[in-house]
PDB file of N, CA and C in Angstrom:
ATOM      1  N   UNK A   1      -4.203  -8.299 -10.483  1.00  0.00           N
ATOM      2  CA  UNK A   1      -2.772  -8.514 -10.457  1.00  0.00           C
ATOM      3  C   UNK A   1      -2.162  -7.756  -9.283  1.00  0.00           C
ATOM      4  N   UNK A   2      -1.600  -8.524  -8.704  1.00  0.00           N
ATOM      5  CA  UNK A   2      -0.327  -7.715  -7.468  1.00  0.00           C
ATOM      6  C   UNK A   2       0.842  -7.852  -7.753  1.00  0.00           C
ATOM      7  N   UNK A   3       1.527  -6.854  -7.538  1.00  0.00           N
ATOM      8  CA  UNK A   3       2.990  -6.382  -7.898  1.00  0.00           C
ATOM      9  C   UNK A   3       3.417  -6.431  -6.344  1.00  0.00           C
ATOM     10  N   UNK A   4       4.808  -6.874  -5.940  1.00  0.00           N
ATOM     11  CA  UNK A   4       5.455  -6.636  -4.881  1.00  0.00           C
ATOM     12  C   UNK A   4       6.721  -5.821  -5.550  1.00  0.00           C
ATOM     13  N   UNK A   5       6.929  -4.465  -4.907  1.00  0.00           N
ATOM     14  CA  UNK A   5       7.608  -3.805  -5.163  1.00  0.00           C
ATOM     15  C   UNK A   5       8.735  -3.636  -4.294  1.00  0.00           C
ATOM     16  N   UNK A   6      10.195  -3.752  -4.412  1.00  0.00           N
ATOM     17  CA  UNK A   6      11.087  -3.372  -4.178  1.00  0.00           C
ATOM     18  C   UNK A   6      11.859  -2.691  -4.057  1.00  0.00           C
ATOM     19  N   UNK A   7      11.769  -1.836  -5.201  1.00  0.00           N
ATOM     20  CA  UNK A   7      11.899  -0.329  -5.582  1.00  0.00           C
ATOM     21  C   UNK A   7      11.206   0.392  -6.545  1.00  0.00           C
ATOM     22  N   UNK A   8      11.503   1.236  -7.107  1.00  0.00           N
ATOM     23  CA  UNK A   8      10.252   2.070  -7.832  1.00  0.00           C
ATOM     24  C   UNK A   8       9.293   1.247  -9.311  1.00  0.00           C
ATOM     25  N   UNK A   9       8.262   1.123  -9.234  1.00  0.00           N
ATOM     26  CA  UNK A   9       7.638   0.620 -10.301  1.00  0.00           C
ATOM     27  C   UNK A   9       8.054   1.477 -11.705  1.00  0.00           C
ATOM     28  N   UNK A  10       7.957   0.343 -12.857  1.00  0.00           N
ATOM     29  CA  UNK A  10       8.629   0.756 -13.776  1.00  0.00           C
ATOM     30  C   UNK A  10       7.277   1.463 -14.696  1.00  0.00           C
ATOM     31  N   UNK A  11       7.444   2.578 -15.761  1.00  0.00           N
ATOM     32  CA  UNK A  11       6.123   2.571 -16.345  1.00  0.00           C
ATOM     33  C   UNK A  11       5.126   1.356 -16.540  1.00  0.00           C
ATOM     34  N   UNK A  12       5.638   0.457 -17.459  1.00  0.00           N
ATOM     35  CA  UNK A  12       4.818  -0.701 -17.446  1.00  0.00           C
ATOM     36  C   UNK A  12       4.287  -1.263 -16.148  1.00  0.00           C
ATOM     37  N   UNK A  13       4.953  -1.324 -15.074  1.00  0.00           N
ATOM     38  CA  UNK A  13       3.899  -1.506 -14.250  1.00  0.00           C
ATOM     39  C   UNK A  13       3.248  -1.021 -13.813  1.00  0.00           C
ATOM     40  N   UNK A  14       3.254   0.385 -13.541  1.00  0.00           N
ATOM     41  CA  UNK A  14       2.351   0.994 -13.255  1.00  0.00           C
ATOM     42  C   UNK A  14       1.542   1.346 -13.951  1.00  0.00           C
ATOM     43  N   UNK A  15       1.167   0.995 -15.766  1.00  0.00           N
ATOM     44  CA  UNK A  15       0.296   0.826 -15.839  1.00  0.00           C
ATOM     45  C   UNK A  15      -0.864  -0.625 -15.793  1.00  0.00           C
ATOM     46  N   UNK A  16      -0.065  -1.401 -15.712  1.00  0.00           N
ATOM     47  CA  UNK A  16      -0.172  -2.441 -15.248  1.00  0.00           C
ATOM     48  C   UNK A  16      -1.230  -2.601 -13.870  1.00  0.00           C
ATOM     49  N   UNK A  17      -0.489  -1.819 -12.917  1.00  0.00           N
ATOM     50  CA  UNK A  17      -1.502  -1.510 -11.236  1.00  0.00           C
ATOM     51  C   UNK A  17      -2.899  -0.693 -11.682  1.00  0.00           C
ATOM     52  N   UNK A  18      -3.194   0.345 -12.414  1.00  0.00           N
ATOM     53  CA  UNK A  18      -4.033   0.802 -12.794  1.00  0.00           C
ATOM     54  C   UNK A  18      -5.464  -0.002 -13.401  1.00  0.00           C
ATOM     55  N   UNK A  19      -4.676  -0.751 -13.964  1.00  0.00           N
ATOM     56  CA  UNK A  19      -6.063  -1.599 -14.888  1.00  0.00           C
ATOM     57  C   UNK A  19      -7.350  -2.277 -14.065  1.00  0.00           C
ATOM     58  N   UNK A  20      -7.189  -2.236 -12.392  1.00  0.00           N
ATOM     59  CA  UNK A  20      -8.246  -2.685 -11.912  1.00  0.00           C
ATOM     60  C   UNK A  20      -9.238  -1.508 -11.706  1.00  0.00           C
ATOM     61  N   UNK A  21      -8.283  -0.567 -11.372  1.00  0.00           N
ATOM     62  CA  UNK A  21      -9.312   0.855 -10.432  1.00  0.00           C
ATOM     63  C   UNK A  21      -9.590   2.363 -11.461  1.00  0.00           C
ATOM     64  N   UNK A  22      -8.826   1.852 -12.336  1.00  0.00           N
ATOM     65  CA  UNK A  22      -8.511   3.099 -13.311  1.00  0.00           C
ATOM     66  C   UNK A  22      -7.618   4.537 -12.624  1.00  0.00           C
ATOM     67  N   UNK A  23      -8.438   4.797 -11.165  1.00  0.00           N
ATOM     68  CA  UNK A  23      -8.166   6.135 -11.101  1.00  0.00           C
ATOM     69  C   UNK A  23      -7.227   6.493  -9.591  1.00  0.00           C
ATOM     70  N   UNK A  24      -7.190   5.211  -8.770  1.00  0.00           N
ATOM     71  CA  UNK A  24      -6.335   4.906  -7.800  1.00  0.00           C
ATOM     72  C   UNK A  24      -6.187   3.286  -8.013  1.00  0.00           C
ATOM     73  N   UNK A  25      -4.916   3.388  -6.849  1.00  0.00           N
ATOM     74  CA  UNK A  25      -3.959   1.889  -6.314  1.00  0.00           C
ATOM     75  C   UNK A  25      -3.978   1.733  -5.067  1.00  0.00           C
ATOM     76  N   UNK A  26      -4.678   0.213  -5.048  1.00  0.00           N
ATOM     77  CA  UNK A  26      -4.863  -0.683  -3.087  1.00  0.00           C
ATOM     78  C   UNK A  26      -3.176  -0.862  -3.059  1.00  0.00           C
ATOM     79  N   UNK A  27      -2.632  -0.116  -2.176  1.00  0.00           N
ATOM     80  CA  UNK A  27      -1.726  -0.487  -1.824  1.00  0.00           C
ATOM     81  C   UNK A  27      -1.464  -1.393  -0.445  1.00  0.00           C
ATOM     82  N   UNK A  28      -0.413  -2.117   0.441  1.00  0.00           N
ATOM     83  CA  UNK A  28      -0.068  -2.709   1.786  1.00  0.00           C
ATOM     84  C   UNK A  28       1.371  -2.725   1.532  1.00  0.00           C
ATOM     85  N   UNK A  29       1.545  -1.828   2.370  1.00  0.00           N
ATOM     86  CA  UNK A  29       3.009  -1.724   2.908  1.00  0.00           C
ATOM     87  C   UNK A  29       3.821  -2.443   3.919  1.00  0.00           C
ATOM     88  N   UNK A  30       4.711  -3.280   3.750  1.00  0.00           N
ATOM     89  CA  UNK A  30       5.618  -3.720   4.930  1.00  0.00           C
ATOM     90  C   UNK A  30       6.670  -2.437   5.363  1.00  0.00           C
ATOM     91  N   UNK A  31       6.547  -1.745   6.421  1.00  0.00           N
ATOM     92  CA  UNK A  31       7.374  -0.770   6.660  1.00  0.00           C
ATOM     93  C   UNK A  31       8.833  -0.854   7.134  1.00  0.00           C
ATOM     94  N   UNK A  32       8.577  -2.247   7.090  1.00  0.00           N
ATOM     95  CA  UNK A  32      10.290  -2.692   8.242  1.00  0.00           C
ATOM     96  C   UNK A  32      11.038  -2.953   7.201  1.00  0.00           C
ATOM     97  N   UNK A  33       9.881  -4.001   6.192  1.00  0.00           N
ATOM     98  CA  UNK A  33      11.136  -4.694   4.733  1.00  0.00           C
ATOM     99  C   UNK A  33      11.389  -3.455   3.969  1.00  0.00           C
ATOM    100  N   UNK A  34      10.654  -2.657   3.639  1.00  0.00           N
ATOM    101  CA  UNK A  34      10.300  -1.764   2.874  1.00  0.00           C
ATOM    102  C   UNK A  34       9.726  -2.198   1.336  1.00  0.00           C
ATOM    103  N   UNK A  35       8.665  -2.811   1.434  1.00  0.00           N
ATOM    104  CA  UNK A  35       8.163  -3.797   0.235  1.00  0.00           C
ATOM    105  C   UNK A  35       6.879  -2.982  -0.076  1.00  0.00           C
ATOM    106  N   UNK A  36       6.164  -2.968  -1.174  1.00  0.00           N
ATOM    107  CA  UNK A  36       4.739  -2.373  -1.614  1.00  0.00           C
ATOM    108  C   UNK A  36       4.194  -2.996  -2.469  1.00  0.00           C
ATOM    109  N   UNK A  37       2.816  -3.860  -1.938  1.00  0.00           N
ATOM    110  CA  UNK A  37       2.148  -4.841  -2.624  1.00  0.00           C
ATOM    111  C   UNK A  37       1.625  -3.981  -3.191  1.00  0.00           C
ATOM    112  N   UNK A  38       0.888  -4.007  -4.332  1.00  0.00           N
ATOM    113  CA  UNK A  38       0.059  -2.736  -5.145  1.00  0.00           C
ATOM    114  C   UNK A  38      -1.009  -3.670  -6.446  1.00  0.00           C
ATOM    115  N   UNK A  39      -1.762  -3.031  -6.573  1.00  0.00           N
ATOM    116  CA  UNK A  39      -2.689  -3.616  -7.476  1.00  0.00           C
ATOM    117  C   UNK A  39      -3.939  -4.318  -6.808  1.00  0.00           C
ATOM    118  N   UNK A  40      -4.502  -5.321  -7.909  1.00  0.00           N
ATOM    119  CA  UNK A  40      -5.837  -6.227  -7.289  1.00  0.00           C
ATOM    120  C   UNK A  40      -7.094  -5.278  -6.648  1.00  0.00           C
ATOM    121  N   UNK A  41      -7.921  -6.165  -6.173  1.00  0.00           N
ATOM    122  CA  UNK A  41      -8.992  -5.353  -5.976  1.00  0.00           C
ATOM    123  C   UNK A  41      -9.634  -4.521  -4.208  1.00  0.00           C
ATOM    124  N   UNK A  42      -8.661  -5.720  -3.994  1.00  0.00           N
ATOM    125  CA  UNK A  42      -8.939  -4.769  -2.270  1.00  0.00           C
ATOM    126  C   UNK A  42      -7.586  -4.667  -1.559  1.00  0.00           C
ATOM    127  N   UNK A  43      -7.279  -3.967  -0.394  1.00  0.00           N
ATOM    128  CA  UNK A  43      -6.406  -3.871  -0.021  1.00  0.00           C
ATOM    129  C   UNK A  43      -6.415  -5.450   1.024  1.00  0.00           C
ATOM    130  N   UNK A  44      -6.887  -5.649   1.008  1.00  0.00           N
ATOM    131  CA  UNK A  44      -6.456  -7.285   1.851  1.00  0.00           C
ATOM    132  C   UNK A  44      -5.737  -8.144   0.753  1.00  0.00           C
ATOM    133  N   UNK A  45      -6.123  -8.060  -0.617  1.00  0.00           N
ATOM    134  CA  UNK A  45      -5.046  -8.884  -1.768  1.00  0.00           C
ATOM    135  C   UNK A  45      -3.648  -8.103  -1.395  1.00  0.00           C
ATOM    136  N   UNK A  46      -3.571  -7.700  -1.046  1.00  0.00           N
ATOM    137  CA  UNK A  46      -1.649  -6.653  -1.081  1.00  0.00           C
ATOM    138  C   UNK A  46      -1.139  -6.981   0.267  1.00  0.00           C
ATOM    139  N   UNK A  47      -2.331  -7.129   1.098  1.00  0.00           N
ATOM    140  CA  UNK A  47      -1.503  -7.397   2.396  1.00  0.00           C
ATOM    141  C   UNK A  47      -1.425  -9.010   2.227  1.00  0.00           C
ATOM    142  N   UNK A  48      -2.206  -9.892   1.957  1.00  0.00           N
ATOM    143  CA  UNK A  48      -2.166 -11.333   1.440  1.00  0.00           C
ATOM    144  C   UNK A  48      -0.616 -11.628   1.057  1.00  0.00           C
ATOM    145  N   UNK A  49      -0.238 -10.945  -0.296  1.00  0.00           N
ATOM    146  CA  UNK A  49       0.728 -11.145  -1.172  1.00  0.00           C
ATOM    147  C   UNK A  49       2.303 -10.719   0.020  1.00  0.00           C
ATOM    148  N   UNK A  50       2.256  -9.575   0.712  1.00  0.00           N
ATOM    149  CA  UNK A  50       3.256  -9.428   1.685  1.00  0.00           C
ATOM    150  C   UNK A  50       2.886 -10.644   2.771  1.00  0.00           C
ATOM    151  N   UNK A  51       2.042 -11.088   3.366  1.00  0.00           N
ATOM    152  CA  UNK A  51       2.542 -11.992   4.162  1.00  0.00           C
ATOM    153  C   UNK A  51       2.582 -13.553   3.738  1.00  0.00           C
ATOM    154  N   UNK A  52       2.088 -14.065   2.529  1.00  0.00           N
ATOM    155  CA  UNK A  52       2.510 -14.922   1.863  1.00  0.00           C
ATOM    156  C   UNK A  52       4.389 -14.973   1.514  1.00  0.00           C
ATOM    157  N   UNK A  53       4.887 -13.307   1.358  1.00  0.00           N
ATOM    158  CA  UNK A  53       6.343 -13.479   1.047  1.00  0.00           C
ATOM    159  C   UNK A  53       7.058 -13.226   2.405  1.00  0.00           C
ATOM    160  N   UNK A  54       6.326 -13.485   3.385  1.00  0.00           N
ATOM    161  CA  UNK A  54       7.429 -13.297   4.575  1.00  0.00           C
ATOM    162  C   UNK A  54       7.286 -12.523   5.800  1.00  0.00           C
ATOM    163  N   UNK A  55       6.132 -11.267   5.408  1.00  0.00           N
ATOM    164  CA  UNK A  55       6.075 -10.169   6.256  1.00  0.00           C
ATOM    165  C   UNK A  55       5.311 -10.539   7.509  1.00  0.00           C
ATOM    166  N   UNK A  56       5.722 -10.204   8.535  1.00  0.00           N
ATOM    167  CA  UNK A  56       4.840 -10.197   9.430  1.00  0.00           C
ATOM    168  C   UNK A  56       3.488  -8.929   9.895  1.00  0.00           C
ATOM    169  N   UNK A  57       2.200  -9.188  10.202  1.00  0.00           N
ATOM    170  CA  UNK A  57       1.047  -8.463  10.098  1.00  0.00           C
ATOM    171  C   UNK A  57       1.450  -7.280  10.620  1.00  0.00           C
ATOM    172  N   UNK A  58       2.157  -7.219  11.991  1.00  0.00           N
ATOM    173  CA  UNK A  58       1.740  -5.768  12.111  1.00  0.00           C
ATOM    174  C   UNK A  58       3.059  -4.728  11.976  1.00  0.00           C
ATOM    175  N   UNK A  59       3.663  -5.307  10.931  1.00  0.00           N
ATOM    176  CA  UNK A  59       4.146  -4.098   9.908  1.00  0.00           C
ATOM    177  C   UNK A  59       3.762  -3.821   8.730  1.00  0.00           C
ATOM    178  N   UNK A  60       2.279  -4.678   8.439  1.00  0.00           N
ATOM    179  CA  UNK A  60       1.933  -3.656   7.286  1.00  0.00           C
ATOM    180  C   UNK A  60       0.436  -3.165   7.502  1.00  0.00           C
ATOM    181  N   UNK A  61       0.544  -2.121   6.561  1.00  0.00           N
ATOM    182  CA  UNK A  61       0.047  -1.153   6.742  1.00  0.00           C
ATOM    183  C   UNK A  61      -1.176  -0.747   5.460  1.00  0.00           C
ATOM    184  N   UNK A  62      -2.221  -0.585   4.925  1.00  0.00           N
ATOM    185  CA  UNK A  62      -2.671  -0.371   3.961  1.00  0.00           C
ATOM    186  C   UNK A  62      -3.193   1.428   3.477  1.00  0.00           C
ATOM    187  N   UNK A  63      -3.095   1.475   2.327  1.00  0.00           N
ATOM    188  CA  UNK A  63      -3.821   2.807   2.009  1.00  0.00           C
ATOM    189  C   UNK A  63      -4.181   2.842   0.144  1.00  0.00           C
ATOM    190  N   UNK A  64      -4.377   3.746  -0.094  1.00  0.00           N
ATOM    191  CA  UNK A  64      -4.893   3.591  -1.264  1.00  0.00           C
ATOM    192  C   UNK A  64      -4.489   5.022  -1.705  1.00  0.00           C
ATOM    193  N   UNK A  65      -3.327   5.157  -3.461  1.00  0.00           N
ATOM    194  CA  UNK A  65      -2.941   5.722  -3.950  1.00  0.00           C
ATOM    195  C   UNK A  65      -3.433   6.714  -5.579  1.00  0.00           C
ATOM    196  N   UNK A  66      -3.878   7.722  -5.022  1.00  0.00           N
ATOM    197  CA  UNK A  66      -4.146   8.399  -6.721  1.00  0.00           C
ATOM    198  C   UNK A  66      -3.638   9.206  -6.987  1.00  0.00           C
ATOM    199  N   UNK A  67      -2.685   8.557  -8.396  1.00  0.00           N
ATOM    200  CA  UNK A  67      -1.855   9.156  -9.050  1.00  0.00           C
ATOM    201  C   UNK A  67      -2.068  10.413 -10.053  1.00  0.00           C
ATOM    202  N   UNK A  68      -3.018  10.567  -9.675  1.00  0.00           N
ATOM    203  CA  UNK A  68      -3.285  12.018 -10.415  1.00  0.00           C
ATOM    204  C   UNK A  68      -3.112  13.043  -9.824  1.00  0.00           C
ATOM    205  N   UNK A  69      -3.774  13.307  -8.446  1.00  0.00           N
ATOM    206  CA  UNK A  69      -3.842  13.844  -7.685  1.00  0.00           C
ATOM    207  C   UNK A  69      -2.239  14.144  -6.308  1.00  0.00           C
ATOM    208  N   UNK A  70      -1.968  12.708  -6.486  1.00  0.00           N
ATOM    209  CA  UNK A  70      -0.911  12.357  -5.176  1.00  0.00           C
ATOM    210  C   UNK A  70      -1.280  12.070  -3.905  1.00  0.00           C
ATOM    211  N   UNK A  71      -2.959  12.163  -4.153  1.00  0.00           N
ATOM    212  CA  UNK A  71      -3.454  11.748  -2.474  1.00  0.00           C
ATOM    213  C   UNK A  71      -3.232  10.461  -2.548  1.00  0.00           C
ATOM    214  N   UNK A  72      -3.006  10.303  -0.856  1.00  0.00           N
ATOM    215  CA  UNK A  72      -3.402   8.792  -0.324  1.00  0.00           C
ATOM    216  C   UNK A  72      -4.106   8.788   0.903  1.00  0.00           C
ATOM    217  N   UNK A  73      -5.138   7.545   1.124  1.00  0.00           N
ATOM    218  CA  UNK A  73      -6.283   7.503   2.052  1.00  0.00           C
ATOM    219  C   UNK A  73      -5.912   6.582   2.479  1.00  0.00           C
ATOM    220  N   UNK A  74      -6.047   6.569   3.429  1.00  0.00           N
ATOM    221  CA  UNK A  74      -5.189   5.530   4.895  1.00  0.00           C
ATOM    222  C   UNK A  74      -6.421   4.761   5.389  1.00  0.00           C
ATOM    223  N   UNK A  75      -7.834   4.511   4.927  1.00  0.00           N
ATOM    224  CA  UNK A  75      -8.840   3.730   4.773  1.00  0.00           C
ATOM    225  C   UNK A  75      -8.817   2.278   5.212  1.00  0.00           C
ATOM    226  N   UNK A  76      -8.755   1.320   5.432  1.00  0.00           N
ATOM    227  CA  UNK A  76      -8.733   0.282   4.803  1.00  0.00           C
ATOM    228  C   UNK A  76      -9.326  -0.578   6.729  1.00  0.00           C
ATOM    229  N   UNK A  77      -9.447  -2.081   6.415  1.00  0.00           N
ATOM    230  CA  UNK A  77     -10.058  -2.855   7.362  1.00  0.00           C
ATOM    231  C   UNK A  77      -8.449  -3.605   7.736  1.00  0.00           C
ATOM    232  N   UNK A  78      -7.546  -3.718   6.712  1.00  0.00           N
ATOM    233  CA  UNK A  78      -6.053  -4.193   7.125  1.00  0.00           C
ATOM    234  C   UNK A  78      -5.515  -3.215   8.211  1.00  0.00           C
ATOM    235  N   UNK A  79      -6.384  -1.926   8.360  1.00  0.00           N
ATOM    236  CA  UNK A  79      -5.366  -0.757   9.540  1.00  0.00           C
ATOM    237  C   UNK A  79      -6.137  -0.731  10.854  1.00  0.00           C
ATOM    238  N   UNK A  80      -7.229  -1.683  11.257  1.00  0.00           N
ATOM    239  CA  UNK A  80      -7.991  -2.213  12.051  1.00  0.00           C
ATOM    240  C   UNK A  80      -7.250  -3.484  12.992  1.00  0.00           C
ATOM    241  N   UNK A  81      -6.734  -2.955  13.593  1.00  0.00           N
ATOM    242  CA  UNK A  81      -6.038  -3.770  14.740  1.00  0.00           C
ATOM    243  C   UNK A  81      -6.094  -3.227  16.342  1.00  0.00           C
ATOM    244  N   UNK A  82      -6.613  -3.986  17.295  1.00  0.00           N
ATOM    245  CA  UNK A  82      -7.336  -3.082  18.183  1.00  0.00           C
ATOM    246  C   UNK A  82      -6.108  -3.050  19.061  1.00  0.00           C
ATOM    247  N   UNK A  83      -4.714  -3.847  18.896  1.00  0.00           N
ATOM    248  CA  UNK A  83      -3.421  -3.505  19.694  1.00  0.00           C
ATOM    249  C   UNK A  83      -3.119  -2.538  19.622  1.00  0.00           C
ATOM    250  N   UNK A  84      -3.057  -2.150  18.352  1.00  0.00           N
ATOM    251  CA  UNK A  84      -1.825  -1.164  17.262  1.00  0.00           C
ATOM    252  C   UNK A  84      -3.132   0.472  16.569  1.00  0.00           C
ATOM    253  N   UNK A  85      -4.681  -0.238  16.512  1.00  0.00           N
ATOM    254  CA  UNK A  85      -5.056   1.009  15.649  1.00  0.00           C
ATOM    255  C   UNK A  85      -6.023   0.265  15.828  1.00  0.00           C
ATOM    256  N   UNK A  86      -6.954   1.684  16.426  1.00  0.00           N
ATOM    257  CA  UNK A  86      -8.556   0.871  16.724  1.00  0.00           C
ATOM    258  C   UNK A  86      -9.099   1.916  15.834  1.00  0.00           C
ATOM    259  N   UNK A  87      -8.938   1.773  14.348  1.00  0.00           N
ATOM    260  CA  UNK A  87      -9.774   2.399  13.812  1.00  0.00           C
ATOM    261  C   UNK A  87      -9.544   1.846  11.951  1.00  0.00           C
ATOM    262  N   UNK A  88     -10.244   1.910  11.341  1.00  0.00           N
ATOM    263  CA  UNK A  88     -10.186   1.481   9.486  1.00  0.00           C
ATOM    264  C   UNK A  88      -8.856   2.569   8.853  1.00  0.00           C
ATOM    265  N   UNK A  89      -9.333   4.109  10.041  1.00  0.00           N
ATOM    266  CA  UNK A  89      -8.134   4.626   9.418  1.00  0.00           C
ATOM    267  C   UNK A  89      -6.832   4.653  10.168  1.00  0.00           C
ATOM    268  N   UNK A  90      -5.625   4.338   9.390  1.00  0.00           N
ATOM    269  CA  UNK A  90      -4.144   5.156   9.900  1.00  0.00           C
ATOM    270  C   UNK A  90      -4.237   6.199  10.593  1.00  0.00           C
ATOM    271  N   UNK A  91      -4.094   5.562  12.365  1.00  0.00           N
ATOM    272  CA  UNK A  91      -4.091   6.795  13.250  1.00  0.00           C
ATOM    273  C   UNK A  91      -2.450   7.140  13.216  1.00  0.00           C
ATOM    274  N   UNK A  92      -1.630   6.931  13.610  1.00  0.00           N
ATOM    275  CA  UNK A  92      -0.381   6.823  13.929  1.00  0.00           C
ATOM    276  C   UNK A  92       0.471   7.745  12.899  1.00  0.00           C
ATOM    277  N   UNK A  93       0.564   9.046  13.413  1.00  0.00           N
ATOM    278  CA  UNK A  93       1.237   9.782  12.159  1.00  0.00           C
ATOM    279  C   UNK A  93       2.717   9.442  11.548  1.00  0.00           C
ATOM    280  N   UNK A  94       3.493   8.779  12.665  1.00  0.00           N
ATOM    281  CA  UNK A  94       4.570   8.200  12.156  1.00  0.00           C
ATOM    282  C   UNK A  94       4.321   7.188  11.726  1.00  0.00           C
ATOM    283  N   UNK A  95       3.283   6.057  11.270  1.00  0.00           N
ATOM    284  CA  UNK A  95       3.210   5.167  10.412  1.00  0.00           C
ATOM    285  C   UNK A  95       2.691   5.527   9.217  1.00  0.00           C
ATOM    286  N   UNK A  96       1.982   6.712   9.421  1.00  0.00           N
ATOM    287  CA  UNK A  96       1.212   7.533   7.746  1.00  0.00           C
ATOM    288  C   UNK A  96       2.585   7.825   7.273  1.00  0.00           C
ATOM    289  N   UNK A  97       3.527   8.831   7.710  1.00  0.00           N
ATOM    290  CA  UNK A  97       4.385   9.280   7.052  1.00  0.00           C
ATOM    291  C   UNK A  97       5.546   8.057   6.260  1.00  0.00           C
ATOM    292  N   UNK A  98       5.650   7.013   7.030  1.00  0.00           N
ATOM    293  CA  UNK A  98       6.463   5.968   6.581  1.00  0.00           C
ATOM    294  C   UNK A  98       5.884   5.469   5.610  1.00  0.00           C
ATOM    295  N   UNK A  99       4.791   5.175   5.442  1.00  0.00           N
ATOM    296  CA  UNK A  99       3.984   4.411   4.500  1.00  0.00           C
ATOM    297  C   UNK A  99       4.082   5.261   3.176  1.00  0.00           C
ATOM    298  N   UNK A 100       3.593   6.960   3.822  1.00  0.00           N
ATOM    299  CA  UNK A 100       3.192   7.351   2.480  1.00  0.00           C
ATOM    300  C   UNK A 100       4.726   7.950   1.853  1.00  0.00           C
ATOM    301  N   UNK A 101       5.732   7.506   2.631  1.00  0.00           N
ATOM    302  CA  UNK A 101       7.285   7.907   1.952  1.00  0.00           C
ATOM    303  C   UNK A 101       7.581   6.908   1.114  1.00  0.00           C
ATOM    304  N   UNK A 102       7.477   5.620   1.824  1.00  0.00           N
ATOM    305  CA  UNK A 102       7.425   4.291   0.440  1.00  0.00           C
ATOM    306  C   UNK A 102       6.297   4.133  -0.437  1.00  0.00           C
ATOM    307  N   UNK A 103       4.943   4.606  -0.729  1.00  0.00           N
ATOM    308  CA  UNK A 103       4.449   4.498  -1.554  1.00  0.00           C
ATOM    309  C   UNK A 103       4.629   5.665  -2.418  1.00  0.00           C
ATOM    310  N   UNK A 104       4.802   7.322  -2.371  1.00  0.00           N
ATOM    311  CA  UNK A 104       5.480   7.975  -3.282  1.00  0.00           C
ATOM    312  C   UNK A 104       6.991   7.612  -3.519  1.00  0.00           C
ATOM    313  N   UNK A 105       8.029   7.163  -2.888  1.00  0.00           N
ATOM    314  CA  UNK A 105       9.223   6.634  -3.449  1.00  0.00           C
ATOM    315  C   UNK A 105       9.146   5.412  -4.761  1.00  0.00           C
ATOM    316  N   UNK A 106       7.990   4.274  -4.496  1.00  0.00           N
ATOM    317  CA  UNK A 106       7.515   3.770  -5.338  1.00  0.00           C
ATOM    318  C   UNK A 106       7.177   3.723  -6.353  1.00  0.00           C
ATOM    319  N   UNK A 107       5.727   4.891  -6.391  1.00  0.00           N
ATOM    320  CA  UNK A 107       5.072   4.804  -7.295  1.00  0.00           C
ATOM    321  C   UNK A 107       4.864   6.146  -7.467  1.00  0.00           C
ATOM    322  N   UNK A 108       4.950   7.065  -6.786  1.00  0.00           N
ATOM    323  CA  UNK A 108       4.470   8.454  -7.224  1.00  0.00           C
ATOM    324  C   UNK A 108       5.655   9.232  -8.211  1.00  0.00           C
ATOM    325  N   UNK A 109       5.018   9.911  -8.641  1.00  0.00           N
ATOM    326  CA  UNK A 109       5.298  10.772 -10.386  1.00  0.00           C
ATOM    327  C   UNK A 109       5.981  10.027 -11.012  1.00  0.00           C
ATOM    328  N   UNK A 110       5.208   9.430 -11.846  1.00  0.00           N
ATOM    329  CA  UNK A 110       5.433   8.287 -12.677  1.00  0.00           C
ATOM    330  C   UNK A 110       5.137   9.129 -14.183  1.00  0.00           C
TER     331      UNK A 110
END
């Protein structure tokens, strides 16, 4: 299941996002709309679901969220763009910080 988030996930959904990974969330961020696909099993389903609703690719962004902890890992093959980021991880510290401000505004301390 993917959730496109708008503003903060409600309990139910967030437990809802949980039920694939148990212990983290594939998130893809549009940083311009300020949208957060969340859930499903890889982070390419979240970036799918944002550019199916509109977003264009290289404002989003992927990482992966655990809510126990509050880390997030900037990982993913969606942050592999050899214009913008020649690497799996989030080089760009002003795109980590944007990302990881809308995914704790989102979803963190729930």
């Amino acid at each position: 299941m993917i959730l496109l988030l708008h503003e903060r996930a409600t309990p139910e959904q967030f437990e809802q996002l949980l039920q694939q990974h148990k212990f983290y969330i594939k998130t893809a961020v549009d940083i311009e709309r300020r949208i957060v696909a969340a859930g499903g099993e890889l982070h390419y389903d979240c970036e799918q679901a944002l550019l199916d609703d509109g977003s264009r690719q290289e404002n989003i962004w992927a990482a992966s969220f655990m809510p126990l902890t509050g880390r997030l890992f900037f990982e993913s093959m969606v942050n592999l763009r050899p214009r913008q980021n020649r690497s799996m991880e989030l080089l760009d510290p002003n795109i980590r910080e944007r990302v990881a401000q809308l995914i704790n505004e989102f979803l963190g301390e729930l």
